[in-house]
N, C-alpha and C. Protein backbone atom coordinates (compact mmCIF):
# COMPACT_ATOMS: atom_id res chain seq x y z
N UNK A 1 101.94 88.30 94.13
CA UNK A 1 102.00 89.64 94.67
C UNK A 1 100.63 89.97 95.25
N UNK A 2 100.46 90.62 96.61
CA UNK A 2 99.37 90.21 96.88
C UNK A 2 98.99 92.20 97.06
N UNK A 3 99.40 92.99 96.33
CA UNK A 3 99.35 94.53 96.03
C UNK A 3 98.72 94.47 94.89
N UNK A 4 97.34 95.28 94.55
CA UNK A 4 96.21 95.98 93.41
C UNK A 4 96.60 97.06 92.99
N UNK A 5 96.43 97.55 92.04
CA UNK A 5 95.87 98.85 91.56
C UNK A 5 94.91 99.74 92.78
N UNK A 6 94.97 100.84 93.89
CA UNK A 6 93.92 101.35 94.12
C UNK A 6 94.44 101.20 95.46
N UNK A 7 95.46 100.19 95.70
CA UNK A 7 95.22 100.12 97.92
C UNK A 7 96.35 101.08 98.11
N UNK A 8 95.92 101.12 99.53
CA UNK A 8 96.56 102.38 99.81
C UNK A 8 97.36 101.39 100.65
N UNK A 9 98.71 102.25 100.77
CA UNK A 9 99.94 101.25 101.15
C UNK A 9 101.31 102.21 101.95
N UNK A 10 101.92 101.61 102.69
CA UNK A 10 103.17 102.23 103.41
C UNK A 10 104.37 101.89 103.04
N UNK A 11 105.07 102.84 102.59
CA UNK A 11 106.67 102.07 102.54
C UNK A 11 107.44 101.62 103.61
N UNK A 12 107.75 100.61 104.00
CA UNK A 12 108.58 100.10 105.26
C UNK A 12 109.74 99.99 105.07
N UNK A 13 110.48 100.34 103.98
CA UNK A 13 111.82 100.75 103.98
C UNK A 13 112.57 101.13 102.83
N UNK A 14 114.01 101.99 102.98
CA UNK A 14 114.28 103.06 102.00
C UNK A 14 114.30 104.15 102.25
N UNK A 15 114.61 105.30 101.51
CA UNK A 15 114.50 106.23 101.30
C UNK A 15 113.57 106.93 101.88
N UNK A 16 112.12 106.54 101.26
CA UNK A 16 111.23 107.04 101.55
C UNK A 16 109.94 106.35 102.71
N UNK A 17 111.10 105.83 103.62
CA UNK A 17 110.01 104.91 104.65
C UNK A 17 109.19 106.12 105.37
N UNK A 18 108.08 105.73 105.36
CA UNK A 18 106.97 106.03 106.43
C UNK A 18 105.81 106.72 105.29
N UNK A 19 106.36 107.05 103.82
CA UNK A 19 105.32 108.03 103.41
C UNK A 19 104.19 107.03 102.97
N UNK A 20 103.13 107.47 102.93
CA UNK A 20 101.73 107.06 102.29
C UNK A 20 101.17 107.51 100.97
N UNK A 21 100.67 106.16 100.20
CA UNK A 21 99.91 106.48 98.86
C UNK A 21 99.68 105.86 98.75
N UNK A 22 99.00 105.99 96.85
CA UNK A 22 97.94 104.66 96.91
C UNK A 22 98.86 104.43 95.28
N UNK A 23 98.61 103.17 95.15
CA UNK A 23 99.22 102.13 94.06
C UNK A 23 98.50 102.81 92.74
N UNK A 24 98.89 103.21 91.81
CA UNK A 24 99.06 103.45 90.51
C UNK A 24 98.75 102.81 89.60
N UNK A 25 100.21 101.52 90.24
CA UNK A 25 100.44 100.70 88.29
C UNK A 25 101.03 99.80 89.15
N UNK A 26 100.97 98.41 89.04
CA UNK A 26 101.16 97.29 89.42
C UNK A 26 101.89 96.43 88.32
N UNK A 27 103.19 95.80 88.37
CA UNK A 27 103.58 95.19 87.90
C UNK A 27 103.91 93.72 88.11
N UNK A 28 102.93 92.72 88.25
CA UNK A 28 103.22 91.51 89.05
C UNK A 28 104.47 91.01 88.18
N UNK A 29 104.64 90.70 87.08
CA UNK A 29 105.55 89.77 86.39
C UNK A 29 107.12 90.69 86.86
N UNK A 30 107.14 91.37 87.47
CA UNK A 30 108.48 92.28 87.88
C UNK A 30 108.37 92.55 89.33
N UNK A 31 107.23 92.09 89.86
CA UNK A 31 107.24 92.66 91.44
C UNK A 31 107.17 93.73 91.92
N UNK A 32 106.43 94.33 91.06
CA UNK A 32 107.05 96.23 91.21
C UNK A 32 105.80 97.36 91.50
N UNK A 33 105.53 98.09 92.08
CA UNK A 33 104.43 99.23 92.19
C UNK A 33 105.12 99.95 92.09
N UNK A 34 104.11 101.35 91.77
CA UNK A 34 104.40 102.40 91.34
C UNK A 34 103.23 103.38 92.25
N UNK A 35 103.78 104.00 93.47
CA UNK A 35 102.92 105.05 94.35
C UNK A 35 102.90 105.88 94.40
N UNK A 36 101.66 106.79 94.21
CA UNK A 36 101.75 108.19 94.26
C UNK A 36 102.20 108.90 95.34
N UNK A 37 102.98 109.79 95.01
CA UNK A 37 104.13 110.80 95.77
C UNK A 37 105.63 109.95 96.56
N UNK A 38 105.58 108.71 95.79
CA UNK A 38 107.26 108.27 96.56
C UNK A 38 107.82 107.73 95.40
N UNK A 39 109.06 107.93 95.81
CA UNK A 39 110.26 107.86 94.56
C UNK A 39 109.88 108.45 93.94
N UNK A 40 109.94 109.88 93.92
CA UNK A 40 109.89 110.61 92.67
C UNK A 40 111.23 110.93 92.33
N UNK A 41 111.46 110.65 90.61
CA UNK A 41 112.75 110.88 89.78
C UNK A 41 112.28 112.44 89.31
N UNK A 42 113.32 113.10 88.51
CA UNK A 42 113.45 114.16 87.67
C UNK A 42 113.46 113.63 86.04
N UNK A 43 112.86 113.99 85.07
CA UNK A 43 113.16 113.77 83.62
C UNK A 43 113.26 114.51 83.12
N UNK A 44 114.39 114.95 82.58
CA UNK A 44 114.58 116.12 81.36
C UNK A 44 113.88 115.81 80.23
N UNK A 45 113.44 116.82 79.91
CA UNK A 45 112.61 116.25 78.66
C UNK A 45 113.35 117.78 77.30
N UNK A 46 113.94 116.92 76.14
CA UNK A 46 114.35 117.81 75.54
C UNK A 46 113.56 118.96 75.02
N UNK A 47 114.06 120.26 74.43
CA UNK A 47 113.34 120.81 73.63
C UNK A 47 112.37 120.60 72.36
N UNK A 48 111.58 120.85 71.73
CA UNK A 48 110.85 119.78 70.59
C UNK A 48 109.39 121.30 70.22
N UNK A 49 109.07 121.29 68.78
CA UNK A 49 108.17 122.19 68.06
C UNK A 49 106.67 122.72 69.48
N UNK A 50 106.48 121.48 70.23
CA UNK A 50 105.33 121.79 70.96
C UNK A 50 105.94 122.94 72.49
N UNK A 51 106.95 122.53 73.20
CA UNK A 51 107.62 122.98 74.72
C UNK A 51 109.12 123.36 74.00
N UNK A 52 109.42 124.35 72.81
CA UNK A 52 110.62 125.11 72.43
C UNK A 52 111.70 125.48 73.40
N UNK A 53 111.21 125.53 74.95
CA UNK A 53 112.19 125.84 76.03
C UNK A 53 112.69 124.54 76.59
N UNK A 54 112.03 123.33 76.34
CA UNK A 54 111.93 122.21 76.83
C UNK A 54 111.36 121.88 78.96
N UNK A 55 112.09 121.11 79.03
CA UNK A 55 110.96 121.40 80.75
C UNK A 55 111.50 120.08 81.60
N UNK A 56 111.74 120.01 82.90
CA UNK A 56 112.12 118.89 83.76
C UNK A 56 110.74 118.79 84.53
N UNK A 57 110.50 117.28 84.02
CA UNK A 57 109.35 116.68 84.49
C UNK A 57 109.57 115.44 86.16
N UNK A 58 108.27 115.35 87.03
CA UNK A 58 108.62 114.82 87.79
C UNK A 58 108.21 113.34 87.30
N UNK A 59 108.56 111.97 88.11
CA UNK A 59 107.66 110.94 87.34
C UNK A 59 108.21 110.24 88.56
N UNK A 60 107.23 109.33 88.59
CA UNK A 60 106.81 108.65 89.76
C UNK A 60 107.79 106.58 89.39
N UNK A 61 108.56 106.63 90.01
CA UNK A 61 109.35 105.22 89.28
C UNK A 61 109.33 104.29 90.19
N UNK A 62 109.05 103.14 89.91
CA UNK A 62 108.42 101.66 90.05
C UNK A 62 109.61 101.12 91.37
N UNK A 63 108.82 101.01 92.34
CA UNK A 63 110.07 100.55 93.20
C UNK A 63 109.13 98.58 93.65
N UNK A 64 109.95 98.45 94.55
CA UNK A 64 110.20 96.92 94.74
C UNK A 64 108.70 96.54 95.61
N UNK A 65 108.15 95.23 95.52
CA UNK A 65 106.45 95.29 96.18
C UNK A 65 106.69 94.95 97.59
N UNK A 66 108.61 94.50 97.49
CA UNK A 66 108.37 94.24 99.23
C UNK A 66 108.97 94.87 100.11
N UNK A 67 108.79 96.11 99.68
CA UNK A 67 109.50 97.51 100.51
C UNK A 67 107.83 98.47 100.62
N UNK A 68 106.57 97.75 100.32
CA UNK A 68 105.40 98.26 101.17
C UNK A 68 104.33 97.35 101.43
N UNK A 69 103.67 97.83 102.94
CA UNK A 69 102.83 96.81 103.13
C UNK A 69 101.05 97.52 102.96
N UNK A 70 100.47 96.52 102.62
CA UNK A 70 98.78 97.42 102.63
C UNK A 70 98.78 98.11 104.14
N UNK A 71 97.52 98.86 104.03
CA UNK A 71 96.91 99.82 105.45
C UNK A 71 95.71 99.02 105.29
N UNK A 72 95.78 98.40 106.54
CA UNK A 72 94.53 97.54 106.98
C UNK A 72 93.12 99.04 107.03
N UNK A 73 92.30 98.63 106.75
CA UNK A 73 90.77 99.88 106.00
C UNK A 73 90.40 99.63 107.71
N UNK A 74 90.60 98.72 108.66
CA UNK A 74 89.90 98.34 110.00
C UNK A 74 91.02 99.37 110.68
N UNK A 75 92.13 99.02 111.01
CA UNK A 75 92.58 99.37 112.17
C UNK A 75 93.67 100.70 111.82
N UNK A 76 94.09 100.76 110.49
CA UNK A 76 94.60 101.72 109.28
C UNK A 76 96.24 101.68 109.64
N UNK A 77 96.65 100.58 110.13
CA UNK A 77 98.08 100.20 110.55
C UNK A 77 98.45 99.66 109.47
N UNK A 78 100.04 99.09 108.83
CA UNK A 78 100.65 98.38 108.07
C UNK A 78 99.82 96.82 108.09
N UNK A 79 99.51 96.15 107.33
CA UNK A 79 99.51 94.55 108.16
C UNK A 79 99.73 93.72 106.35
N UNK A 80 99.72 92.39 106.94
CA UNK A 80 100.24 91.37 105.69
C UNK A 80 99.01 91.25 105.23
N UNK A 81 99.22 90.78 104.36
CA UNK A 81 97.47 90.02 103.51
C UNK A 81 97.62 89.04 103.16
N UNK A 82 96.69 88.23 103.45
CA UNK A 82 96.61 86.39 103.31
C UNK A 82 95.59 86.37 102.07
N UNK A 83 95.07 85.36 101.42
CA UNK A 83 93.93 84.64 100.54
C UNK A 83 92.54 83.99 101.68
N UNK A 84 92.08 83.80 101.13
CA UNK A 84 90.88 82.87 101.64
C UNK A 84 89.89 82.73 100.83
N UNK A 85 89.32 81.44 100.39
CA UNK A 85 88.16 81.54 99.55
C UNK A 85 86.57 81.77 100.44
N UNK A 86 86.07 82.25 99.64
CA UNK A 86 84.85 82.83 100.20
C UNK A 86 83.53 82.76 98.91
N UNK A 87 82.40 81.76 99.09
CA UNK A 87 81.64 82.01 98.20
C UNK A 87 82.56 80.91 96.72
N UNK A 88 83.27 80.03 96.82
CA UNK A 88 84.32 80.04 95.61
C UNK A 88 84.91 81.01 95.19
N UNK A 89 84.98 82.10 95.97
CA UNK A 89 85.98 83.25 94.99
C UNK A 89 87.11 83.55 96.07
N UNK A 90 88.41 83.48 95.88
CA UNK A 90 89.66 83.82 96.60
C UNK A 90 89.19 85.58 96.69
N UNK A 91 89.47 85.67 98.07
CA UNK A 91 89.76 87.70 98.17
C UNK A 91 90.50 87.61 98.85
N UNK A 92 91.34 89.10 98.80
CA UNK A 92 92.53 88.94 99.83
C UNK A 92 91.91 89.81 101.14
N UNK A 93 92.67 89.26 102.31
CA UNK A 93 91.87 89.64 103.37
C UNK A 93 93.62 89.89 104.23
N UNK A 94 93.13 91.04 105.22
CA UNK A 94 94.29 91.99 106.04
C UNK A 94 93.91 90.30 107.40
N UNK A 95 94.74 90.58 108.32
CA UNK A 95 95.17 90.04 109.30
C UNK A 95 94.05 90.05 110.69
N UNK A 96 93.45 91.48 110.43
CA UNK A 96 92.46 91.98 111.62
C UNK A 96 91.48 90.89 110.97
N UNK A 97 91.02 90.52 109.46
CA UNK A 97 90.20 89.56 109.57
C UNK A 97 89.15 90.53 108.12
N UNK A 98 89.18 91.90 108.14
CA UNK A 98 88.75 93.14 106.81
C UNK A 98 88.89 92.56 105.21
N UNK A 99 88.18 92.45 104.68
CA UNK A 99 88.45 91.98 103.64
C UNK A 99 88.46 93.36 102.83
N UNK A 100 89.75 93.10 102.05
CA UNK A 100 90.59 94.28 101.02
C UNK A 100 90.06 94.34 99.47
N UNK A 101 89.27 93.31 99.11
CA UNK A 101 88.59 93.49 97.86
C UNK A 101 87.18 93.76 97.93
């Protein structure tokens, strides 16, 4: 999965294609991110001694890593991200050539 914690990213399809945010919570072993302000669910959350009225919460739910692509930091369009070692250390680098780490 080539999506971090922290990049800012586009949904390219779904529901919520075109909106923008940045990655949350990364789930590689499931393929999954979690972006602020898309797919937002509703949760009821019951009544209980602390919120006696109880309360519907919003929460942000884990959609699929290949329904968004990074925003290249150079040209601030969608683009893929490749590897390359550099120095012995792999970083992932956008397409324009920007390195994303």
């Amino acid at each position: 999965m080539n999506i971090k914690k922290g990049d800012k990213v586009v949904v390219i399809s779904g529901a919520d294609k075109g909106k923008e945010g940045i990655v949350q919570r990364a789930y590689p072993k499931l393929n999954k991110v979690v972006v602020e302000g898309v797919n937002v669910r509703k949760k009821h959350k019951k009544p209980s001694q602390s919120v006696p009225e109880g309360s519907i919460v919003d929460i942000y739910a884990p959609l699929d890593a290949s329904k968004v692509m990074v925003i290249d930091p150079k040209t601030k369009k969608p683009t893929r991200v490749y590897h390359k070692v550099v120095d012995g250390k792999k970083i992932r680098v956008a397409k324009s050539g920007e390195a994303l780490d």
